[in-house]
N, C-alpha and C. Protein backbone atom coordinates (compact mmCIF):
# COMPACT_ATOMS: atom_id res chain seq x y z
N UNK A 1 -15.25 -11.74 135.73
CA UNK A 1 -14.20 -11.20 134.89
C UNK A 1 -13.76 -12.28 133.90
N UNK A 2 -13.65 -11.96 132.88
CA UNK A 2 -13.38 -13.13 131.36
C UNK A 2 -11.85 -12.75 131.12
N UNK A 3 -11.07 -13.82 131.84
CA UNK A 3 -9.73 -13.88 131.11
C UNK A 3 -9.48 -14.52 129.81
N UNK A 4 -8.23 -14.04 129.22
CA UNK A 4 -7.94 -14.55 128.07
C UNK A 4 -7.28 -15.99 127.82
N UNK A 5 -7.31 -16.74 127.15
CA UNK A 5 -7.27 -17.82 126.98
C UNK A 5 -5.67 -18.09 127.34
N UNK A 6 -4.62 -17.10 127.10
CA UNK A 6 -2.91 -17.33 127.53
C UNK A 6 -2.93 -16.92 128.48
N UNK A 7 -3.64 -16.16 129.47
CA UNK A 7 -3.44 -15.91 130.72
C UNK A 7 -3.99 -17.31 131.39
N UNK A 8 -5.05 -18.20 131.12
CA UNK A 8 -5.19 -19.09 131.61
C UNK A 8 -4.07 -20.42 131.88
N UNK A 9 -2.95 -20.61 130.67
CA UNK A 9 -2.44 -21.46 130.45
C UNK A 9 -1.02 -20.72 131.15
N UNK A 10 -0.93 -19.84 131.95
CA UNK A 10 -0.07 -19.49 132.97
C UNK A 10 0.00 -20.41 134.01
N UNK A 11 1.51 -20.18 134.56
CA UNK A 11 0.86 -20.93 135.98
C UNK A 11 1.09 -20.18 137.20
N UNK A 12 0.06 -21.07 138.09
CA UNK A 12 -0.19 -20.12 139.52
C UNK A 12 0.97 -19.57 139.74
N UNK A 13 0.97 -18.06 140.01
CA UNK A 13 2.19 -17.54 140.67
C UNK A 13 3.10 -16.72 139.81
N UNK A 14 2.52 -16.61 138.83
CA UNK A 14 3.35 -15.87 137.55
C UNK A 14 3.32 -14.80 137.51
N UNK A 15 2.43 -14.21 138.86
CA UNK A 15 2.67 -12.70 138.65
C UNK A 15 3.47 -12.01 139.44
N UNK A 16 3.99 -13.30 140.01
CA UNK A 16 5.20 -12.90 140.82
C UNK A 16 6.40 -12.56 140.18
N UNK A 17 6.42 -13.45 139.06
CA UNK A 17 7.70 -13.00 137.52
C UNK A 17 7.49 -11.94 137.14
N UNK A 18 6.13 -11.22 136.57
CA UNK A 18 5.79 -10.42 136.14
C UNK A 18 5.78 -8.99 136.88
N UNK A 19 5.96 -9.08 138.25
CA UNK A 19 6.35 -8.38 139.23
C UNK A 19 7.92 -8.13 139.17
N UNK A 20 8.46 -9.13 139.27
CA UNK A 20 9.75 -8.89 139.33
C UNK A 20 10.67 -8.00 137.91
N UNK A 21 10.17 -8.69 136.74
CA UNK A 21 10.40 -7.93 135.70
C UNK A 21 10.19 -6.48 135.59
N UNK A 22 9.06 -6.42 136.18
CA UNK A 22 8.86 -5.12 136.40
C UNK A 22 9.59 -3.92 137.48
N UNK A 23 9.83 -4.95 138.12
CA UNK A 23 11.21 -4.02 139.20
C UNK A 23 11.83 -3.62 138.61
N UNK A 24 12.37 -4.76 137.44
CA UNK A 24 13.79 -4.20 136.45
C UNK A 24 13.60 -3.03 135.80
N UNK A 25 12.61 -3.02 135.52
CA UNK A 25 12.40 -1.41 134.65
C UNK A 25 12.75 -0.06 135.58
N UNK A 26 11.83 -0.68 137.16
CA UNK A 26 12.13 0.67 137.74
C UNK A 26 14.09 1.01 138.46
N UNK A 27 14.60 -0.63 138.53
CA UNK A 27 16.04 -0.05 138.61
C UNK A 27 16.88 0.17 137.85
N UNK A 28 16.56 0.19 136.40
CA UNK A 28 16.85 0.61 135.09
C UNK A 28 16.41 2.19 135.17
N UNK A 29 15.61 2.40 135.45
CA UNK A 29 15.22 3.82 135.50
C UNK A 29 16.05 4.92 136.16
N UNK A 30 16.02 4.22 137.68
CA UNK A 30 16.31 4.76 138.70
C UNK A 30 18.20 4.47 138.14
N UNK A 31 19.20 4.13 137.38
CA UNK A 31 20.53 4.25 136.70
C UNK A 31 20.35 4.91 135.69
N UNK A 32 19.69 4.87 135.02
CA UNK A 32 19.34 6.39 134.05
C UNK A 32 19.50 7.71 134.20
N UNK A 33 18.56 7.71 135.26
CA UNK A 33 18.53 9.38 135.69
C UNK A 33 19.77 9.30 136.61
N UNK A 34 20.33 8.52 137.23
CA UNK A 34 21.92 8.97 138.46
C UNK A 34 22.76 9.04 136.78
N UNK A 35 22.76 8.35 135.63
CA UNK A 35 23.76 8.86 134.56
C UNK A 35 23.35 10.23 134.31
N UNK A 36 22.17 10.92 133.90
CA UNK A 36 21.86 11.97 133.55
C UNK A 36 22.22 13.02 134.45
N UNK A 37 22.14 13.27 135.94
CA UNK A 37 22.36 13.51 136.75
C UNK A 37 24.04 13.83 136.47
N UNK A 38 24.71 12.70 137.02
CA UNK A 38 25.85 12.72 136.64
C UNK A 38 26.62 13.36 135.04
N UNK A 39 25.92 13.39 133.93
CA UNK A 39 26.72 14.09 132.67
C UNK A 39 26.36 15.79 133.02
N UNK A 40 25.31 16.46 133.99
CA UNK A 40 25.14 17.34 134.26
C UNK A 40 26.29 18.13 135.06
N UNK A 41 26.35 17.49 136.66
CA UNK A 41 27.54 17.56 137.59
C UNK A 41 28.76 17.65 136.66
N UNK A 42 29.07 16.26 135.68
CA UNK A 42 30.60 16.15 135.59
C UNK A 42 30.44 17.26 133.76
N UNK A 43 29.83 17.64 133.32
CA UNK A 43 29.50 18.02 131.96
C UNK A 43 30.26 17.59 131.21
N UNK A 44 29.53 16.19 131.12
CA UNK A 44 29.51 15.18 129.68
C UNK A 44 28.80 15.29 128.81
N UNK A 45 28.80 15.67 127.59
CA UNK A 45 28.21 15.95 126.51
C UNK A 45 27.65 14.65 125.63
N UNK A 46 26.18 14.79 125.29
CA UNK A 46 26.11 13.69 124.39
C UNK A 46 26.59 14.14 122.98
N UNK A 47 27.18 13.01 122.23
CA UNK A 47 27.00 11.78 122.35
C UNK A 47 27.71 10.67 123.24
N UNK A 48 29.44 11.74 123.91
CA UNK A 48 30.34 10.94 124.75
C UNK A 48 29.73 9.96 125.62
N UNK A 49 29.82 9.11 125.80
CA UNK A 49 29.96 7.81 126.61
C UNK A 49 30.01 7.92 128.24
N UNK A 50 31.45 8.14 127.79
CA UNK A 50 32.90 8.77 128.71
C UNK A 50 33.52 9.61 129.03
N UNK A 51 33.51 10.00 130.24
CA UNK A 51 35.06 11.58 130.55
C UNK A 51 36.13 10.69 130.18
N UNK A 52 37.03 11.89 129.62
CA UNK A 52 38.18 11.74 129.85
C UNK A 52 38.89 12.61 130.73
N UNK A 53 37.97 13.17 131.66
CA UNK A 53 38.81 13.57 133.37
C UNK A 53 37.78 13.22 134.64
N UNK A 54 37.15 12.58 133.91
CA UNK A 54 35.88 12.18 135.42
C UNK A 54 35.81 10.57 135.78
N UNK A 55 36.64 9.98 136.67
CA UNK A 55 36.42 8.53 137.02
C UNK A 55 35.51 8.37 137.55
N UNK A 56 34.52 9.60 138.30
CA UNK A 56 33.37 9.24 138.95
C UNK A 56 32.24 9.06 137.78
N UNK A 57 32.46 10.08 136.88
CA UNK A 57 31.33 9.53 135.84
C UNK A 57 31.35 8.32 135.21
N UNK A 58 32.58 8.09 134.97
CA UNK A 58 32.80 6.97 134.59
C UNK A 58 32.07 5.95 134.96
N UNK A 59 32.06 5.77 136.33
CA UNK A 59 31.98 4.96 136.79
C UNK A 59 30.38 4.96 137.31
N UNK A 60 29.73 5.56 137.14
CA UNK A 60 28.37 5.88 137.15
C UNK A 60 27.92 5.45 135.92
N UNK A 61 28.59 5.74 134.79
CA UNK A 61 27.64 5.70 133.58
C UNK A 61 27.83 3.75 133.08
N UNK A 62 29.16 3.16 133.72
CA UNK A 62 29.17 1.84 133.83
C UNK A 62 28.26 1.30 134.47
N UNK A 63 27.89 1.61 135.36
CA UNK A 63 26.94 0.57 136.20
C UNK A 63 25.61 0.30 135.42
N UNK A 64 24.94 1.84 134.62
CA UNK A 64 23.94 1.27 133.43
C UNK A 64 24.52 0.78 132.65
N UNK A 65 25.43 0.70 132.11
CA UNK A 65 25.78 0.06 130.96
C UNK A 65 26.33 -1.01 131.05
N UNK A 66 26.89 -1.72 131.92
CA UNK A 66 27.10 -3.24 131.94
C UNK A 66 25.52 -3.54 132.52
N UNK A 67 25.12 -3.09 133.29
CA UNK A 67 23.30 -3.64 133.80
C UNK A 67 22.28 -3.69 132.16
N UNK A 68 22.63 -3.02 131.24
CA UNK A 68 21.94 -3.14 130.03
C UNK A 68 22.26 -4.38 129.02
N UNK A 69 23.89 -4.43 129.28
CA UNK A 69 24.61 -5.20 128.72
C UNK A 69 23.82 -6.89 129.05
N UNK A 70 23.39 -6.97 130.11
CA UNK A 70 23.08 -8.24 130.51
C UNK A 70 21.55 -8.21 130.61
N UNK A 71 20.88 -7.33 130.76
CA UNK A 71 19.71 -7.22 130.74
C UNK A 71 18.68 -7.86 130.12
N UNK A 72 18.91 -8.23 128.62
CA UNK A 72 18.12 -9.36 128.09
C UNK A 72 18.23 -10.80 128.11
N UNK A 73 19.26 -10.98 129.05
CA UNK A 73 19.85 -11.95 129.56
C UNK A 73 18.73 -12.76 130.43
N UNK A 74 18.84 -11.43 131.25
CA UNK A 74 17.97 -11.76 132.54
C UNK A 74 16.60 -11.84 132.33
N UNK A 75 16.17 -11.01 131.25
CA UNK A 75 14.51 -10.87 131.04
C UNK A 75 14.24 -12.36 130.69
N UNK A 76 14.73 -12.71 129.74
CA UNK A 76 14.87 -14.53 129.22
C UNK A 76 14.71 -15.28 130.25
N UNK A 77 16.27 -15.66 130.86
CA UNK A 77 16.24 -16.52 132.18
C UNK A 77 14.40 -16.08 132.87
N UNK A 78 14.47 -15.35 133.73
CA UNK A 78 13.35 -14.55 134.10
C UNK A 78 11.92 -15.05 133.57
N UNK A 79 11.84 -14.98 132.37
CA UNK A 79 9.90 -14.72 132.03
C UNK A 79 10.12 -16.63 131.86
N UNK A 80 11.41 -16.74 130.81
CA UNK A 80 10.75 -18.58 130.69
C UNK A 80 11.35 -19.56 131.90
N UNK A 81 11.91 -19.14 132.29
CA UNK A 81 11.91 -20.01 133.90
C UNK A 81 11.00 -20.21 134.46
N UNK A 82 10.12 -18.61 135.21
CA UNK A 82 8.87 -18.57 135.75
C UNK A 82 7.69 -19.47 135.22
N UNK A 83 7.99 -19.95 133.92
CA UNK A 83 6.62 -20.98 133.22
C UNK A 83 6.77 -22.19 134.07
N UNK A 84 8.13 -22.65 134.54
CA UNK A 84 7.75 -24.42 135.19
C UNK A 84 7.60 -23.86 137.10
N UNK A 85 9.11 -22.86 136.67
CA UNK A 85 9.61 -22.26 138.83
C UNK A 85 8.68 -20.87 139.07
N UNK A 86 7.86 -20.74 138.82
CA UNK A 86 7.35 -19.23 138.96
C UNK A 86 8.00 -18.65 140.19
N UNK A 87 7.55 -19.17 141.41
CA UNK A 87 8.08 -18.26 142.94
C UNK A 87 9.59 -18.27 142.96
N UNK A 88 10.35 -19.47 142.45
CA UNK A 88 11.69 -19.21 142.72
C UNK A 88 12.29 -18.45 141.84
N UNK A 89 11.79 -18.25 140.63
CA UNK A 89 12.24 -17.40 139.14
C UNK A 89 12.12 -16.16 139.79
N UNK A 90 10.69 -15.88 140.69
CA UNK A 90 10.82 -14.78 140.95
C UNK A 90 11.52 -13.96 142.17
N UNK A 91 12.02 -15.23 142.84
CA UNK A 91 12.44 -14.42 144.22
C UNK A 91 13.82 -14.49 143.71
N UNK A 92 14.16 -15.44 142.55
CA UNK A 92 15.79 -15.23 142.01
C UNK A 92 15.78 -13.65 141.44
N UNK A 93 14.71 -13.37 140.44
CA UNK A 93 14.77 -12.19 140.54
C UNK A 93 15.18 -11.34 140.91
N UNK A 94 14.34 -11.05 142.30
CA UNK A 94 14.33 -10.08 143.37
C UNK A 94 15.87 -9.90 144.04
N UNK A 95 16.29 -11.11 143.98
CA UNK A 95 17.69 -10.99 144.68
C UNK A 95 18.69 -10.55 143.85
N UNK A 96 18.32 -10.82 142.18
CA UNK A 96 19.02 -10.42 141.22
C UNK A 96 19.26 -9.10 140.89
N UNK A 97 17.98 -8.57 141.29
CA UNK A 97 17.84 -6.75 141.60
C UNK A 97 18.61 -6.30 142.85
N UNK A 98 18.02 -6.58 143.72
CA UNK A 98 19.27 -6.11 144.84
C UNK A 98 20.31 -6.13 144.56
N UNK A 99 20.89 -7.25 143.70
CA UNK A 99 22.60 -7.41 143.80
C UNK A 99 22.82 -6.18 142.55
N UNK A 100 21.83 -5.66 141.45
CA UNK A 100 22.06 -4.53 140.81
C UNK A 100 22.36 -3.21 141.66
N UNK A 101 21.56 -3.43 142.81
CA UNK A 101 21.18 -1.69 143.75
C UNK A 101 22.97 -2.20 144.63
N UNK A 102 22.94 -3.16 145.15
CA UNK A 102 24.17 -2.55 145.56
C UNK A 102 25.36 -2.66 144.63
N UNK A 103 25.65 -3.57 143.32
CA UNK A 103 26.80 -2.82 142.63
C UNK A 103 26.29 -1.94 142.25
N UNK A 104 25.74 -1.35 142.02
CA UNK A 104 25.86 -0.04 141.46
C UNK A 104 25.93 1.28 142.51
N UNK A 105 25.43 0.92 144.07
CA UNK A 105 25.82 1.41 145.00
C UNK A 105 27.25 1.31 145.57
N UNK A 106 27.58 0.28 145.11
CA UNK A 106 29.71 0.54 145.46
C UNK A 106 29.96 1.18 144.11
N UNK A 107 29.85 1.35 142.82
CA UNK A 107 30.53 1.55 141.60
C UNK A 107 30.26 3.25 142.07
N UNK A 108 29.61 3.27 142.28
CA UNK A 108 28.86 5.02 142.28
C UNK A 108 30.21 5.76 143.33
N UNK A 109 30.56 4.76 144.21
CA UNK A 109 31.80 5.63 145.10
C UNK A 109 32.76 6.09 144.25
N UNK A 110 33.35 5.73 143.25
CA UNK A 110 34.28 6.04 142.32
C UNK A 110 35.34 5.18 142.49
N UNK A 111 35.38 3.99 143.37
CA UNK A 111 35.99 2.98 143.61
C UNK A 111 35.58 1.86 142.63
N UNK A 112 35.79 0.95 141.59
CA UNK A 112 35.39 0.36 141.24
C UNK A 112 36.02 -1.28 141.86
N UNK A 113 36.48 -1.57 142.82
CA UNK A 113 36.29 -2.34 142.91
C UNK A 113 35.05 -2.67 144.25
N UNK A 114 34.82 -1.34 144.51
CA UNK A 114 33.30 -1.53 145.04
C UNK A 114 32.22 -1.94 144.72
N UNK A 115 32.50 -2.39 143.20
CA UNK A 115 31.39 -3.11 142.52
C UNK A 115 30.95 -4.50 142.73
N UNK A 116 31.76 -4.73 143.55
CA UNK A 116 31.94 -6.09 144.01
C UNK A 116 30.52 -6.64 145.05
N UNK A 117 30.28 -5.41 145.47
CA UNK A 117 29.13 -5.05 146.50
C UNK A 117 28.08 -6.33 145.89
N UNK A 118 27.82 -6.53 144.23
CA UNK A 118 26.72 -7.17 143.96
C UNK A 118 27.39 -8.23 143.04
N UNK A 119 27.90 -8.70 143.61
CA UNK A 119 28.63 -9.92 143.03
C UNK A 119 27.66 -11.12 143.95
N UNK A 120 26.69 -11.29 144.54
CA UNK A 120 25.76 -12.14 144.83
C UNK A 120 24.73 -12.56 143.85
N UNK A 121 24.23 -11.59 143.42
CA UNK A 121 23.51 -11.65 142.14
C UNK A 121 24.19 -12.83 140.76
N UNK A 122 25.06 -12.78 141.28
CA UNK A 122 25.65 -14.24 140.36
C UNK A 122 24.70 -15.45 140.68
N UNK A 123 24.87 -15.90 141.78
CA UNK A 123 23.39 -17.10 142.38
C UNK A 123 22.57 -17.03 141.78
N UNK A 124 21.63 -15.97 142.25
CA UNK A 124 20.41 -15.64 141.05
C UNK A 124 20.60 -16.15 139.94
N UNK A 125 21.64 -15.73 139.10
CA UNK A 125 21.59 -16.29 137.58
C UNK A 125 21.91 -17.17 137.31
N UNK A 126 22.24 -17.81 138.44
CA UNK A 126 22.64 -19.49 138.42
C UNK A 126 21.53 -20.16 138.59
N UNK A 127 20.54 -19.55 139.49
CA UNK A 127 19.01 -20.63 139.65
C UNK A 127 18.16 -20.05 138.38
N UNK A 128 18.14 -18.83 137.78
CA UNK A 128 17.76 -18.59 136.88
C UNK A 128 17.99 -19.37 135.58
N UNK A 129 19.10 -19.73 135.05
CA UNK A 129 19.56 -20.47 134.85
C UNK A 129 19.14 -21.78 134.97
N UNK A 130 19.49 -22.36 135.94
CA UNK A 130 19.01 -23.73 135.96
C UNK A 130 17.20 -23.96 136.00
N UNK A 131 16.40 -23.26 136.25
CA UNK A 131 15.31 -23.01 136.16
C UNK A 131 15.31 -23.15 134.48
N UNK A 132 15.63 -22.59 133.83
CA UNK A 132 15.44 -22.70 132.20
C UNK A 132 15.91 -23.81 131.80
N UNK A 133 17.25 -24.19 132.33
CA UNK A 133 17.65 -25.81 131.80
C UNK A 133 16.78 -26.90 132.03
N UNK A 134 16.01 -26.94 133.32
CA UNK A 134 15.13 -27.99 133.81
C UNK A 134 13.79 -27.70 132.92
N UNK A 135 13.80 -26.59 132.85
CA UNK A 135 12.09 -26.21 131.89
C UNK A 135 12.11 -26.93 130.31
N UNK A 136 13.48 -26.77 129.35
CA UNK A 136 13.95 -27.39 128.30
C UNK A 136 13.89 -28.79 128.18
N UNK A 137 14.01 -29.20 129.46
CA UNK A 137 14.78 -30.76 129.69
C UNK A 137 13.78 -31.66 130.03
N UNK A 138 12.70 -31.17 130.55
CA UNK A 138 11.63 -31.21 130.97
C UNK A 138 10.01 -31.51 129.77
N UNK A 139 10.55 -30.31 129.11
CA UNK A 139 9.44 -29.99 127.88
C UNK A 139 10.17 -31.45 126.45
N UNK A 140 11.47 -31.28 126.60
CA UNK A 140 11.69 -32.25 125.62
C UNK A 140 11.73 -33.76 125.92
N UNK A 141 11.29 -33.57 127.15
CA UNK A 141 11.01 -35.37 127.95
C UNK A 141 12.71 -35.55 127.77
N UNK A 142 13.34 -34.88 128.27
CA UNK A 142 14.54 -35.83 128.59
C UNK A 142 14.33 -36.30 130.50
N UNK A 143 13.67 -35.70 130.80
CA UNK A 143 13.04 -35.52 132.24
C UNK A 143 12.18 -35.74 132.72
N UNK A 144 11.42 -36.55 133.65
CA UNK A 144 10.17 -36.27 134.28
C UNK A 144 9.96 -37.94 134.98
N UNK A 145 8.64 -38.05 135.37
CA UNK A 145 8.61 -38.98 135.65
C UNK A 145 9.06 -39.59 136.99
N UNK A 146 10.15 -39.30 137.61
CA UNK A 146 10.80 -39.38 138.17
C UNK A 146 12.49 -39.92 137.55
N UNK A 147 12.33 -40.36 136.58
CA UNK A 147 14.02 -40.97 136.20
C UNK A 147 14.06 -40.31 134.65
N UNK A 148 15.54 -40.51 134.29
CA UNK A 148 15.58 -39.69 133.06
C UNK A 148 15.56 -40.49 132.03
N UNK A 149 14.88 -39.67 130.79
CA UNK A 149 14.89 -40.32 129.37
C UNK A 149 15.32 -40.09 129.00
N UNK A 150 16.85 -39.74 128.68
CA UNK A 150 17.85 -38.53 127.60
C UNK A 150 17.46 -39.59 126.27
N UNK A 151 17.16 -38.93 125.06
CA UNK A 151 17.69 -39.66 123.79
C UNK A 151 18.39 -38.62 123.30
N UNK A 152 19.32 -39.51 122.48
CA UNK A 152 20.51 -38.43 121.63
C UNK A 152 19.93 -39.57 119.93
């Protein structure tokens, strides 16, 4: 089999990122259709957003929409982290998704401070996160070696 020359300059384990990204789509999906679902039940009309007598829709149609809100957030952190941390980019990932399935599994009660459910998923975006700072810091030789080179 003849790979392509940028798949080569991957590194081992990247399809574990590429896996994980791909979760995101399907729990992006899977808050889509519970909104659609939901403007049916509560009959919300597009283009509205929002009831103005349904806190349960409400609160359904929030959970995609702050999860979108941050979403390219995460794809970022996510694909260029995985270039130096591949397995940990990706299992930050994975945990980053769960903490989507359960806030959005407390928000869905009509309780919103059940959203709290995925307030773990913060971590994740903290190693996600630092995964990209070390990849930067790293690539611009302020790093490596074992001791640091900062120039300013």
């Amino acid at each position: 089999m003849v790979l392509s020359k940028f798949f080569e300059t991957l590194p081992e384990g990247y399809g574990y990122v590429v896996f994980a990204g791909t979760g995101s789509i399907f729990v992006n999906m899977w808050m889509a259709i519970n909104v659609g679902r939901a403007r049916k039940k509560f009959e919300v009309q597009y283009p509205d957003m929002y009831s103005a007598t349904s806190k349960e829709f409400n609160c359904i149609q929030r959970v995609h929409q702050n999860t979108l809100e941050s979403y390219p957030q995460f794809l970022m952190l996510l694909f260029v982290g995985g270039l130096q941390y591949p397995k940990i980019s990706a299992a930050a990932g994975a945990v980053y998704l769960a903490s989507r399935i359960a806030y959005a599994l407390g928000y869905y009660t009509g309780d919103p401070e059940k959203r709290r459910w995925g307030a773990f998923g913060h971590f994740a975006e903290l190693v996600l996160l630092g995964n990209v700072v070390s990849l930067a810091a790293h690539q611009l030789g302020w790093v490596g070696s074992g001791h640091c080179r900062m120039r300013f």
